[in-house]
PDB file of N, CA and C in Angstrom:
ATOM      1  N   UNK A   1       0.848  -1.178   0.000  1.00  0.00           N
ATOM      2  CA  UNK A   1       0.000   0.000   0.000  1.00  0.00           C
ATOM      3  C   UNK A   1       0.893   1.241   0.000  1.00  0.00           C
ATOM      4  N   UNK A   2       0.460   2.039  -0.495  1.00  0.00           N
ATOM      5  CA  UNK A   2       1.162   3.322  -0.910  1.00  0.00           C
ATOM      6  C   UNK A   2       0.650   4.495  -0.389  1.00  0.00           C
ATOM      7  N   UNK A   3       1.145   5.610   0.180  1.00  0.00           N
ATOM      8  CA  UNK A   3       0.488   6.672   0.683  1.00  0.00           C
ATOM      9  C   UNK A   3       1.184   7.942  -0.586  1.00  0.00           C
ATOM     10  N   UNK A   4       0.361   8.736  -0.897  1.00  0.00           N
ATOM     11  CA  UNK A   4       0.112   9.497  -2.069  1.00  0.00           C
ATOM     12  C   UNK A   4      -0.185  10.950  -1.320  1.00  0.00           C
ATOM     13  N   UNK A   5       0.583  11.989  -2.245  1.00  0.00           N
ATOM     14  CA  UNK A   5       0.298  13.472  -1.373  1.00  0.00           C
ATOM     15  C   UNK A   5      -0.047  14.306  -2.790  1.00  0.00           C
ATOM     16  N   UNK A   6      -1.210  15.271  -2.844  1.00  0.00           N
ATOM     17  CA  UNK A   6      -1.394  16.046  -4.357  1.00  0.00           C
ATOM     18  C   UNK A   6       0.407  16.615  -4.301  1.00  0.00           C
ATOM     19  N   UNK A   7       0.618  17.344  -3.103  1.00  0.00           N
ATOM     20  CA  UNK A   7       1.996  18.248  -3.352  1.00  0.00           C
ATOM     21  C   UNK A   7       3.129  17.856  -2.484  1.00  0.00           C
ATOM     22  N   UNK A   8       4.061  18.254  -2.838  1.00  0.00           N
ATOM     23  CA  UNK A   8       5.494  18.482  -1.895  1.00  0.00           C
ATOM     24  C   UNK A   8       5.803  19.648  -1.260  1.00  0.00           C
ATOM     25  N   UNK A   9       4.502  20.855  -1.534  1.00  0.00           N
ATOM     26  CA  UNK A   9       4.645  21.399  -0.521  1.00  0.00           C
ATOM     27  C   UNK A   9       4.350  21.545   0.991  1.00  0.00           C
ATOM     28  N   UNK A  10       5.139  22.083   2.479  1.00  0.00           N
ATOM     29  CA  UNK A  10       4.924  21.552   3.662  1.00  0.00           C
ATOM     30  C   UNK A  10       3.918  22.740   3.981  1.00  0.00           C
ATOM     31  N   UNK A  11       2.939  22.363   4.064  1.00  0.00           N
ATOM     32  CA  UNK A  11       1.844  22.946   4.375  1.00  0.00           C
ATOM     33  C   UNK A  11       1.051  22.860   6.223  1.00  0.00           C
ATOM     34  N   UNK A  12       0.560  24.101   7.079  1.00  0.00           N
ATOM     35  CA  UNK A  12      -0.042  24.021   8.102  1.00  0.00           C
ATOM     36  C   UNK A  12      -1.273  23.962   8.027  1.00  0.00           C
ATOM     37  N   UNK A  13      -1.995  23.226   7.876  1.00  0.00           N
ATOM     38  CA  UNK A  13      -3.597  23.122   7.272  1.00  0.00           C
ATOM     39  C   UNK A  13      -3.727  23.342   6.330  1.00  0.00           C
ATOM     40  N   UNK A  14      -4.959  23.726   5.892  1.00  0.00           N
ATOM     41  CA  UNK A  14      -5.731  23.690   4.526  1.00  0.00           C
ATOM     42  C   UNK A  14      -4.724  24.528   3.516  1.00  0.00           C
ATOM     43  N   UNK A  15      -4.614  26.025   3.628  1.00  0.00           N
ATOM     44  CA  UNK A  15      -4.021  27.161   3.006  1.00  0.00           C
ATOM     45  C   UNK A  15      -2.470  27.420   3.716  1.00  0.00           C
ATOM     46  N   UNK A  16      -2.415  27.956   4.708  1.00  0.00           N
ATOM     47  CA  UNK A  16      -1.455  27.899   5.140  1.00  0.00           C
ATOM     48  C   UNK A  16       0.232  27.244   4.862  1.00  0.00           C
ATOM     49  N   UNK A  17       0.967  28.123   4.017  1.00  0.00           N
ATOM     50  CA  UNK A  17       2.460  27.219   3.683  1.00  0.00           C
ATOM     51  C   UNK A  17       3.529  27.846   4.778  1.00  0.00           C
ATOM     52  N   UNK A  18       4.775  26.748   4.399  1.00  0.00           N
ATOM     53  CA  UNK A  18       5.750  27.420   5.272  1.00  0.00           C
ATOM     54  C   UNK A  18       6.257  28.637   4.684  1.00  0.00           C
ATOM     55  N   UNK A  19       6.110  28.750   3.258  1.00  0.00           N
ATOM     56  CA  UNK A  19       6.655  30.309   2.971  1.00  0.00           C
ATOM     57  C   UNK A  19       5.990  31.856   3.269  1.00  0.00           C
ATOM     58  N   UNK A  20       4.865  31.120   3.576  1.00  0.00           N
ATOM     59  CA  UNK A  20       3.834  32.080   3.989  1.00  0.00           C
ATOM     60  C   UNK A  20       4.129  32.525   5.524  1.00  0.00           C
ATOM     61  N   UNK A  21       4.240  31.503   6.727  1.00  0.00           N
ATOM     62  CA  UNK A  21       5.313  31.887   7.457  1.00  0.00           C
ATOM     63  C   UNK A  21       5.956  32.862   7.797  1.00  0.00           C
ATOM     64  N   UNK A  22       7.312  32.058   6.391  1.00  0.00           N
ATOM     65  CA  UNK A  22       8.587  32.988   6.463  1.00  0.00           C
ATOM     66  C   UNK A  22       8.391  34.514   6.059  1.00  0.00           C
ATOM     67  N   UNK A  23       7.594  34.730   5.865  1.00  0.00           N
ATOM     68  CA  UNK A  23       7.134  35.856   5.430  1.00  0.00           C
ATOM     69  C   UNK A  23       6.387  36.807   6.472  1.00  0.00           C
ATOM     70  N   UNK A  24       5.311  36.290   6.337  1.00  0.00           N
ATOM     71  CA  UNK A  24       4.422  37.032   7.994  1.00  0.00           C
ATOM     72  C   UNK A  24       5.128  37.045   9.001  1.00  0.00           C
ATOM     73  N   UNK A  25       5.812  36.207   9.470  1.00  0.00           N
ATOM     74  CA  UNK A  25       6.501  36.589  10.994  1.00  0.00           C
ATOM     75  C   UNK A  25       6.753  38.061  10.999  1.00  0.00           C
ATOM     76  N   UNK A  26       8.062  38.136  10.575  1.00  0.00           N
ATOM     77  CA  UNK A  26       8.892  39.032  10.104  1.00  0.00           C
ATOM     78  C   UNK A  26       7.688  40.472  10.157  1.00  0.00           C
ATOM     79  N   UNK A  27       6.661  40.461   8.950  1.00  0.00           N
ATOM     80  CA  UNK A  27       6.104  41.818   9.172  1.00  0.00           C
ATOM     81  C   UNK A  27       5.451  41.728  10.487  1.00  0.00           C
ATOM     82  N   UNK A  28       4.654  40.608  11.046  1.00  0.00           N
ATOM     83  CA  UNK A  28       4.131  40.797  12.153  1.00  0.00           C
ATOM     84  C   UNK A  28       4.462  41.560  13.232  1.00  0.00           C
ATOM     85  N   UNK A  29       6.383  40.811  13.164  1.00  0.00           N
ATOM     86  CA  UNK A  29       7.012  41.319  14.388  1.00  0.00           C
ATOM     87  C   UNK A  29       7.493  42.652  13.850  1.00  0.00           C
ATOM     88  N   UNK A  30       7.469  43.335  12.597  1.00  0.00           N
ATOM     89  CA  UNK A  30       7.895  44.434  12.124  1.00  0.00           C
ATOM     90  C   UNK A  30       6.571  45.779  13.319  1.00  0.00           C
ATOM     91  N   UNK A  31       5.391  45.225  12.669  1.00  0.00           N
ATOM     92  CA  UNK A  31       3.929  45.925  13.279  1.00  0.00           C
ATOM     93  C   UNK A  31       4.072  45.738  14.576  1.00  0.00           C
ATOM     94  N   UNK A  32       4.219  44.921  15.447  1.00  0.00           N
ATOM     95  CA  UNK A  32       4.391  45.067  16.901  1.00  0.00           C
ATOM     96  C   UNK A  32       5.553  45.764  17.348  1.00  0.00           C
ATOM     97  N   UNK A  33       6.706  45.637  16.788  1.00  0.00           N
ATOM     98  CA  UNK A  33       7.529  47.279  17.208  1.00  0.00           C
ATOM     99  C   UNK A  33       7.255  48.409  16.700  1.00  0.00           C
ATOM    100  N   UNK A  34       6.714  48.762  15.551  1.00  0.00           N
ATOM    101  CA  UNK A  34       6.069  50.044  15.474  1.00  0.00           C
ATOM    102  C   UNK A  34       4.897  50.429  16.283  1.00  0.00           C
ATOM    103  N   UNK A  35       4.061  49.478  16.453  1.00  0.00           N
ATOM    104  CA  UNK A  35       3.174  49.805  17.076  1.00  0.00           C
ATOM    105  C   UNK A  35       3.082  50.160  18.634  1.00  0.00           C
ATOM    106  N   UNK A  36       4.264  49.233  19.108  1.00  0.00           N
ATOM    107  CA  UNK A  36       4.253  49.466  20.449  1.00  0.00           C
ATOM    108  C   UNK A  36       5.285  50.388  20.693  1.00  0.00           C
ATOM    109  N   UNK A  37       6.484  50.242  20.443  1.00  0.00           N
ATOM    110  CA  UNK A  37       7.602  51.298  20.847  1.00  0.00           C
ATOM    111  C   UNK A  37       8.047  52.521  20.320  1.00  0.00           C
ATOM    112  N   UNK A  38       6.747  53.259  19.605  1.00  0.00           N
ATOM    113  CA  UNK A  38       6.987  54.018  18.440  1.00  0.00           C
ATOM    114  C   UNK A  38       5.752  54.675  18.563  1.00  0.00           C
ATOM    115  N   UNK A  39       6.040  55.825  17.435  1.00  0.00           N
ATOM    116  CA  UNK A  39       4.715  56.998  17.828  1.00  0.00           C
ATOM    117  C   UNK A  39       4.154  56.797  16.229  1.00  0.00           C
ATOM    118  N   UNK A  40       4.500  55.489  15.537  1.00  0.00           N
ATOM    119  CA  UNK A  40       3.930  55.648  14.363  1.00  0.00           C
ATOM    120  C   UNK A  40       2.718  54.617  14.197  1.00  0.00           C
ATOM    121  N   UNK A  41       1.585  54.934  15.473  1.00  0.00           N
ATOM    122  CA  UNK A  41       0.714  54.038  15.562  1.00  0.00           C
ATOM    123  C   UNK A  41       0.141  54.225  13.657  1.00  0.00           C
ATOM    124  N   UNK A  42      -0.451  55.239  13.771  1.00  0.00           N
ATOM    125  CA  UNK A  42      -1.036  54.828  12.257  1.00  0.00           C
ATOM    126  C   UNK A  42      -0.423  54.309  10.672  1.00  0.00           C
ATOM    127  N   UNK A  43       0.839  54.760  10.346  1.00  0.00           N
ATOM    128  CA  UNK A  43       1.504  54.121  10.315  1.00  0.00           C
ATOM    129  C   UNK A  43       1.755  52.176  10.087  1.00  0.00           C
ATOM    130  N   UNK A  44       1.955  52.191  11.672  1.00  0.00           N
ATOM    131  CA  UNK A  44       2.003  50.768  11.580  1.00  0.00           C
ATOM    132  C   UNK A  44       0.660  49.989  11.531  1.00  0.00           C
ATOM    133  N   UNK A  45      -0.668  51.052  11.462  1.00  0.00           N
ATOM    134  CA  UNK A  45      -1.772  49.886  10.997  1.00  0.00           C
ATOM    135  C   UNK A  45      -1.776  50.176   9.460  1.00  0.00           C
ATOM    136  N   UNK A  46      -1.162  50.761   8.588  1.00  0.00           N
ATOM    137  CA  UNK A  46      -1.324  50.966   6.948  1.00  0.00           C
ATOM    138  C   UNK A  46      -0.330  49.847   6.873  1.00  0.00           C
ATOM    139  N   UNK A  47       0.726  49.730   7.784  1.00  0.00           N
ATOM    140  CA  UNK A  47       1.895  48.414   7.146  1.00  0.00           C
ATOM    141  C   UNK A  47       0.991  47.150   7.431  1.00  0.00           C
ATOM    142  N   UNK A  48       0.524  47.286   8.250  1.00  0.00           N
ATOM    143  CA  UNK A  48      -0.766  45.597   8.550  1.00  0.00           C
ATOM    144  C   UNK A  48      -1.397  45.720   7.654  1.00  0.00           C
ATOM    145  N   UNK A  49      -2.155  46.682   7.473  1.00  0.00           N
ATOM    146  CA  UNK A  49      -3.438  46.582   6.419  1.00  0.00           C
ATOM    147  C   UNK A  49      -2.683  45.818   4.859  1.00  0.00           C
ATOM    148  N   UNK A  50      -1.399  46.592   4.337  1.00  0.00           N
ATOM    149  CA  UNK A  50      -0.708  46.276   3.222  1.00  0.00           C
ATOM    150  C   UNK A  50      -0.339  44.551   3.546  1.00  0.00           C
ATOM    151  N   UNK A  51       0.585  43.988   4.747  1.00  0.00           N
ATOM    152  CA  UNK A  51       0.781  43.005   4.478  1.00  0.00           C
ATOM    153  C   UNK A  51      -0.252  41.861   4.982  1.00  0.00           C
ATOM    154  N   UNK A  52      -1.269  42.443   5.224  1.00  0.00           N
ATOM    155  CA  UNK A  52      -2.588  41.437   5.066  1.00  0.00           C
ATOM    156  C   UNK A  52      -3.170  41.000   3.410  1.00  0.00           C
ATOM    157  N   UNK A  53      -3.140  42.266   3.066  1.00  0.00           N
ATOM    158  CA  UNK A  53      -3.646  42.216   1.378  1.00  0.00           C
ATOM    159  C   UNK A  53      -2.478  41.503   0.873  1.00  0.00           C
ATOM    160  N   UNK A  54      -1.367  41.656   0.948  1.00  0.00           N
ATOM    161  CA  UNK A  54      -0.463  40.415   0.153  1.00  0.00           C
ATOM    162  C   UNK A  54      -0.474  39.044   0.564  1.00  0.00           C
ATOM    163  N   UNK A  55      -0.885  39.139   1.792  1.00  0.00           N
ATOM    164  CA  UNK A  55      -0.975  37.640   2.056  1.00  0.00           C
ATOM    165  C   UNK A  55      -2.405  36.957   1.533  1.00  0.00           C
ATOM    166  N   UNK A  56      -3.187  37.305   0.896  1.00  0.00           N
ATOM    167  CA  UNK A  56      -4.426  37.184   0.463  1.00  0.00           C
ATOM    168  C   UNK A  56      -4.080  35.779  -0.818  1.00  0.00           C
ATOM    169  N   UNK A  57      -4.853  34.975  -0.023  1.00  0.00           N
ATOM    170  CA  UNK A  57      -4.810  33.451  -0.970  1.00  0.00           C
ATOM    171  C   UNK A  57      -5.791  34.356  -2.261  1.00  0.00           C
ATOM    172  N   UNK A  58      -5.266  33.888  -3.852  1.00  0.00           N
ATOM    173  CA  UNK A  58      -6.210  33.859  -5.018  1.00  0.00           C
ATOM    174  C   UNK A  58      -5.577  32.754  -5.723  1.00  0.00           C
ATOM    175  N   UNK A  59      -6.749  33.003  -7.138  1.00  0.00           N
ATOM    176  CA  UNK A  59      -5.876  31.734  -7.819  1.00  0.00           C
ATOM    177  C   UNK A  59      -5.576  32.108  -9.254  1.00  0.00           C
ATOM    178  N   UNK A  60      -3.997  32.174  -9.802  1.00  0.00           N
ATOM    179  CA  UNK A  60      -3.742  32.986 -10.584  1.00  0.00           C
ATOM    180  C   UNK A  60      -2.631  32.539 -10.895  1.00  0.00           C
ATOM    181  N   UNK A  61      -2.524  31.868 -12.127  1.00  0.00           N
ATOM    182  CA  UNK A  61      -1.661  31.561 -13.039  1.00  0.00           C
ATOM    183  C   UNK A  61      -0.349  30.195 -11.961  1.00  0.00           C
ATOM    184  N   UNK A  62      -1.154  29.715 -11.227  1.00  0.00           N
ATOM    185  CA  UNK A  62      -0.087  28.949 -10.496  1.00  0.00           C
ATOM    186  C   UNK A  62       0.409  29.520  -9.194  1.00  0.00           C
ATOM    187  N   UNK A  63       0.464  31.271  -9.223  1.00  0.00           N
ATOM    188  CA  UNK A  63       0.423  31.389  -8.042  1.00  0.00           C
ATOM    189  C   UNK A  63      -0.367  31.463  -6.565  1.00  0.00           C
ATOM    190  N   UNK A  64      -0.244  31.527  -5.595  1.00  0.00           N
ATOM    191  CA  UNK A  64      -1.307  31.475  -4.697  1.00  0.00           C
ATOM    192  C   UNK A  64      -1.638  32.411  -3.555  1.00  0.00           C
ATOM    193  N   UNK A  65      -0.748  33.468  -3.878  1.00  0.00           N
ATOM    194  CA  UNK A  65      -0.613  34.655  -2.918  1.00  0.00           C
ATOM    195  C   UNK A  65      -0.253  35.832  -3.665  1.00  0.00           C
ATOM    196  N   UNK A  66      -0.633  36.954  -3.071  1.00  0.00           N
ATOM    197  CA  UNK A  66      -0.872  37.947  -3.963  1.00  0.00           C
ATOM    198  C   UNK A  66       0.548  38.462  -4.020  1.00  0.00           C
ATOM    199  N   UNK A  67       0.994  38.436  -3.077  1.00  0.00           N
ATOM    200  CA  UNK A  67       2.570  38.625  -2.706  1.00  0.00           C
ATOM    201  C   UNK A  67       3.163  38.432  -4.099  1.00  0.00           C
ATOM    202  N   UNK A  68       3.126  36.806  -4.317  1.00  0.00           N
ATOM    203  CA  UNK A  68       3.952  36.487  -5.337  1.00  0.00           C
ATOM    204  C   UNK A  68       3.630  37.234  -6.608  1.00  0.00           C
ATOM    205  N   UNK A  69       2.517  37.575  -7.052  1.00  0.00           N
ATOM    206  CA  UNK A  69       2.055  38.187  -8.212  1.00  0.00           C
ATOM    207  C   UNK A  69       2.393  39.635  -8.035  1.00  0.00           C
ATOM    208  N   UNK A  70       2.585  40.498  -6.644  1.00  0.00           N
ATOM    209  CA  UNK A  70       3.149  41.872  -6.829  1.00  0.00           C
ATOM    210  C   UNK A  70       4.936  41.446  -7.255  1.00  0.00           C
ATOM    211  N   UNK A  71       5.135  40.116  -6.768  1.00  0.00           N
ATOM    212  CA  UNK A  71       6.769  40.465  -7.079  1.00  0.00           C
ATOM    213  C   UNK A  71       6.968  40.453  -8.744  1.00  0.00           C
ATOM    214  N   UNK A  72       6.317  39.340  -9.505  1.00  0.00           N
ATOM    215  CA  UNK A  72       6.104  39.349 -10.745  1.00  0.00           C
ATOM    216  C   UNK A  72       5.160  40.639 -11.331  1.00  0.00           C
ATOM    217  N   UNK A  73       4.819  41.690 -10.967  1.00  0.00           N
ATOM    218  CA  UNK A  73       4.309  42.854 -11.703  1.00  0.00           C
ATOM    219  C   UNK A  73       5.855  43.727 -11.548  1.00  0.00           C
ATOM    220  N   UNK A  74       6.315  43.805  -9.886  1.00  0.00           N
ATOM    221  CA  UNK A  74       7.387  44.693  -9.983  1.00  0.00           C
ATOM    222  C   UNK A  74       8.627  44.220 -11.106  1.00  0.00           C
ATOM    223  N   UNK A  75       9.043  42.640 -11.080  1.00  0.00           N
ATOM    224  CA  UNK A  75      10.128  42.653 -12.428  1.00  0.00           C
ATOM    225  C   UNK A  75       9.611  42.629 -13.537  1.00  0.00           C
ATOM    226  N   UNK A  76       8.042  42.797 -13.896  1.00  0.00           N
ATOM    227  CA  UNK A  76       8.077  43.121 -15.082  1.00  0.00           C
ATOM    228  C   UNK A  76       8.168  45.095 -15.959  1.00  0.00           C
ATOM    229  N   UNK A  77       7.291  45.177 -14.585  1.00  0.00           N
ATOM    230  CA  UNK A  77       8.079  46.819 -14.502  1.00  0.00           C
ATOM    231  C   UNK A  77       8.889  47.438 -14.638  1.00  0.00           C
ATOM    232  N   UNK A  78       9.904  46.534 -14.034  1.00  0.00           N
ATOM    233  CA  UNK A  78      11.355  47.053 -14.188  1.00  0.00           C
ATOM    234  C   UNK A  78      12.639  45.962 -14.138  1.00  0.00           C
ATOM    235  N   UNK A  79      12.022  45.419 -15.778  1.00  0.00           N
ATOM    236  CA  UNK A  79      12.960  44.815 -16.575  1.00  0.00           C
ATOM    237  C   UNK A  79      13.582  45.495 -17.257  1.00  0.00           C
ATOM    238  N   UNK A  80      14.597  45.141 -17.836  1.00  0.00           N
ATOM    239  CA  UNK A  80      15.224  45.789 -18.937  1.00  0.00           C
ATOM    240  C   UNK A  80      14.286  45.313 -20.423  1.00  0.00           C
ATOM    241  N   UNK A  81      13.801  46.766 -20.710  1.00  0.00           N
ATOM    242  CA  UNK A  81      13.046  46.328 -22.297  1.00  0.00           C
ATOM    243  C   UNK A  81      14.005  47.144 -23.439  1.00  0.00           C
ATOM    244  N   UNK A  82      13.936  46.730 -24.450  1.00  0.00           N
ATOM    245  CA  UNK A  82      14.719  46.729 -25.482  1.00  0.00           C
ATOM    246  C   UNK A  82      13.204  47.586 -26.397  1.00  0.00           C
ATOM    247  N   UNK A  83      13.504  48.424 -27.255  1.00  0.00           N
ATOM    248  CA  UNK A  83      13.027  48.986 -28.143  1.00  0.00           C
ATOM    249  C   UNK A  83      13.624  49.123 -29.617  1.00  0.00           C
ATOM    250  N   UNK A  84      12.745  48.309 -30.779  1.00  0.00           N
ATOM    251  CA  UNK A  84      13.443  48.598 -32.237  1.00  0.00           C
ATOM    252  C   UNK A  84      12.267  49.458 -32.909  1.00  0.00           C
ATOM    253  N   UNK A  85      12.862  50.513 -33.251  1.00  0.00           N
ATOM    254  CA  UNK A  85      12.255  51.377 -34.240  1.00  0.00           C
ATOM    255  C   UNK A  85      12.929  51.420 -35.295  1.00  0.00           C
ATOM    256  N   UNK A  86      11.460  51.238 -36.706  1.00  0.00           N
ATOM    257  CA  UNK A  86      11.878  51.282 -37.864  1.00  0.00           C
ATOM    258  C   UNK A  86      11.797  52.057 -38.838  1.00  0.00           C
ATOM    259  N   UNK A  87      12.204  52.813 -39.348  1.00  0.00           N
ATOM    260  CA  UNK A  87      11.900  53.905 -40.930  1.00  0.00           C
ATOM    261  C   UNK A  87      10.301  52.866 -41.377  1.00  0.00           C
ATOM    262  N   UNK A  88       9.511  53.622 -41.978  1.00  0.00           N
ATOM    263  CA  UNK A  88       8.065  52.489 -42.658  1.00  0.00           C
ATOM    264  C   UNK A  88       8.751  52.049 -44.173  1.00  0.00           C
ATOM    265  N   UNK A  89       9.712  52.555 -44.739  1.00  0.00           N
ATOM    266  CA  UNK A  89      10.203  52.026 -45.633  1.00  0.00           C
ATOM    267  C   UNK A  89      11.050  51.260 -45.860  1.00  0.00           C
ATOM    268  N   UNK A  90      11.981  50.936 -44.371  1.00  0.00           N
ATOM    269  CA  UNK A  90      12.454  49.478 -44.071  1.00  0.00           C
ATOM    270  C   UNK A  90      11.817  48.426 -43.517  1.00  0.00           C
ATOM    271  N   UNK A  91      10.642  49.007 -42.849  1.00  0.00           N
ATOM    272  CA  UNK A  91       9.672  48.163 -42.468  1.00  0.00           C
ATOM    273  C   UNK A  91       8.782  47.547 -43.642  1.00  0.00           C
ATOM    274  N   UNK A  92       8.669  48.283 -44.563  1.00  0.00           N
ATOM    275  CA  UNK A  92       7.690  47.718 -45.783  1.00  0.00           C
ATOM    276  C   UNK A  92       8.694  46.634 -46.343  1.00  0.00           C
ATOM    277  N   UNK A  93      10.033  47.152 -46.679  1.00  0.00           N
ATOM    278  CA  UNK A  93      10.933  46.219 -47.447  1.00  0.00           C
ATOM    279  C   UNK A  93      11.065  44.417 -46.410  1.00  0.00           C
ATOM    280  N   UNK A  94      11.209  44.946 -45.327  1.00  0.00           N
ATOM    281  CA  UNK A  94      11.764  43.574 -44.161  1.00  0.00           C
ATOM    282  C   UNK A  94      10.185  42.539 -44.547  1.00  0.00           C
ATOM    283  N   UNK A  95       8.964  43.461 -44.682  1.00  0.00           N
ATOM    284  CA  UNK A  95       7.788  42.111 -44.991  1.00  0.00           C
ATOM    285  C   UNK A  95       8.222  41.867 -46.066  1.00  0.00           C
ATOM    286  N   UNK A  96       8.240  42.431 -47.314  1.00  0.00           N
ATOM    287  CA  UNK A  96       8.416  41.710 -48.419  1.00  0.00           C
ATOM    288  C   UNK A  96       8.937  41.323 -48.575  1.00  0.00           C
ATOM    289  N   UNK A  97      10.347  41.251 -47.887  1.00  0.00           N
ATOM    290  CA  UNK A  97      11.486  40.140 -47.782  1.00  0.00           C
ATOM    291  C   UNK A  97      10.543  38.274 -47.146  1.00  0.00           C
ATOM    292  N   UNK A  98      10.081  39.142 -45.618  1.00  0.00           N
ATOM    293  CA  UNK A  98       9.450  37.943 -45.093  1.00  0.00           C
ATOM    294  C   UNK A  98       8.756  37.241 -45.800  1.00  0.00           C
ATOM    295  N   UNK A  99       7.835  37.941 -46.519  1.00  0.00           N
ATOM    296  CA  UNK A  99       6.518  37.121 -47.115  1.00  0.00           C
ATOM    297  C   UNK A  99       7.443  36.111 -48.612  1.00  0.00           C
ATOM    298  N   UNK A 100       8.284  36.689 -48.851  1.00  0.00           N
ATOM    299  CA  UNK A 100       9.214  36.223 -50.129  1.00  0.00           C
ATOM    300  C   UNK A 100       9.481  34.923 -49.580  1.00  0.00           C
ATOM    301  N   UNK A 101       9.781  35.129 -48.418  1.00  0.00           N
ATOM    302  CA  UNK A 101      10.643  33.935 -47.855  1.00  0.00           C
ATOM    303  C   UNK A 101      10.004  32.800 -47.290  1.00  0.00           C
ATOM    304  N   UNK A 102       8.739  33.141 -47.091  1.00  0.00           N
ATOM    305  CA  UNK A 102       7.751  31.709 -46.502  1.00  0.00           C
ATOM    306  C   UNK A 102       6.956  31.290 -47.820  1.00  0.00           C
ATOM    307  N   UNK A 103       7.023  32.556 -48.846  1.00  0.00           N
ATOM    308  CA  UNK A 103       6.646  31.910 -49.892  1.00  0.00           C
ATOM    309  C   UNK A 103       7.546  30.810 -50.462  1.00  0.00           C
TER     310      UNK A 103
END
């Protein structure tokens, strides 16, 4: 008999992962020193409010936290993009080359 798991990821109940975790601690304990030893009560409830909304389970392209999908908007933001601009009369010539050529 064989015991079978859908994933390999180490999961604390239903939703709950360990990267999810490694993650929340950290701001948690970020919000409890602002909040307590610091005069930036409001402040430190806009940093909760923010890392509540990233921790927000959806379901989207494989990922499962919103987190991960702001990190994939920020490198696509600020990738390096490349731009080719063409004269329309090298551009007309490069199709008729193309179309020559699949002909």
């Amino acid at each position: 008999m064989y015991i079978t798991i859908k994933s390999i990821k180490k999961t604390l109940g239903k939703y709950i992962e360990m990267t999810d975790l490694y993650i929340g601690l950290p701001m948690l304990i970020i919000f409890l020193v602002l909040f307590a030893f610091t005069n930036l009560k409001i402040q430190a409830l806009v940093f909760l409010s923010i890392c509540a909304f990233l921790l927000i389970p959806i379901n989207m392209s494989k990922k499962n936290r919103m987190y991960k999908i702001m990190i994939l908007l920020l490198e696509y933001i600020f990738k390096n993009k490349n731009y080719c601009y063409f004269n329309e009369d090298i551009k007309e010539n490069k199709l008729k080359q193309l179309t020559k050529y699949l002909k």
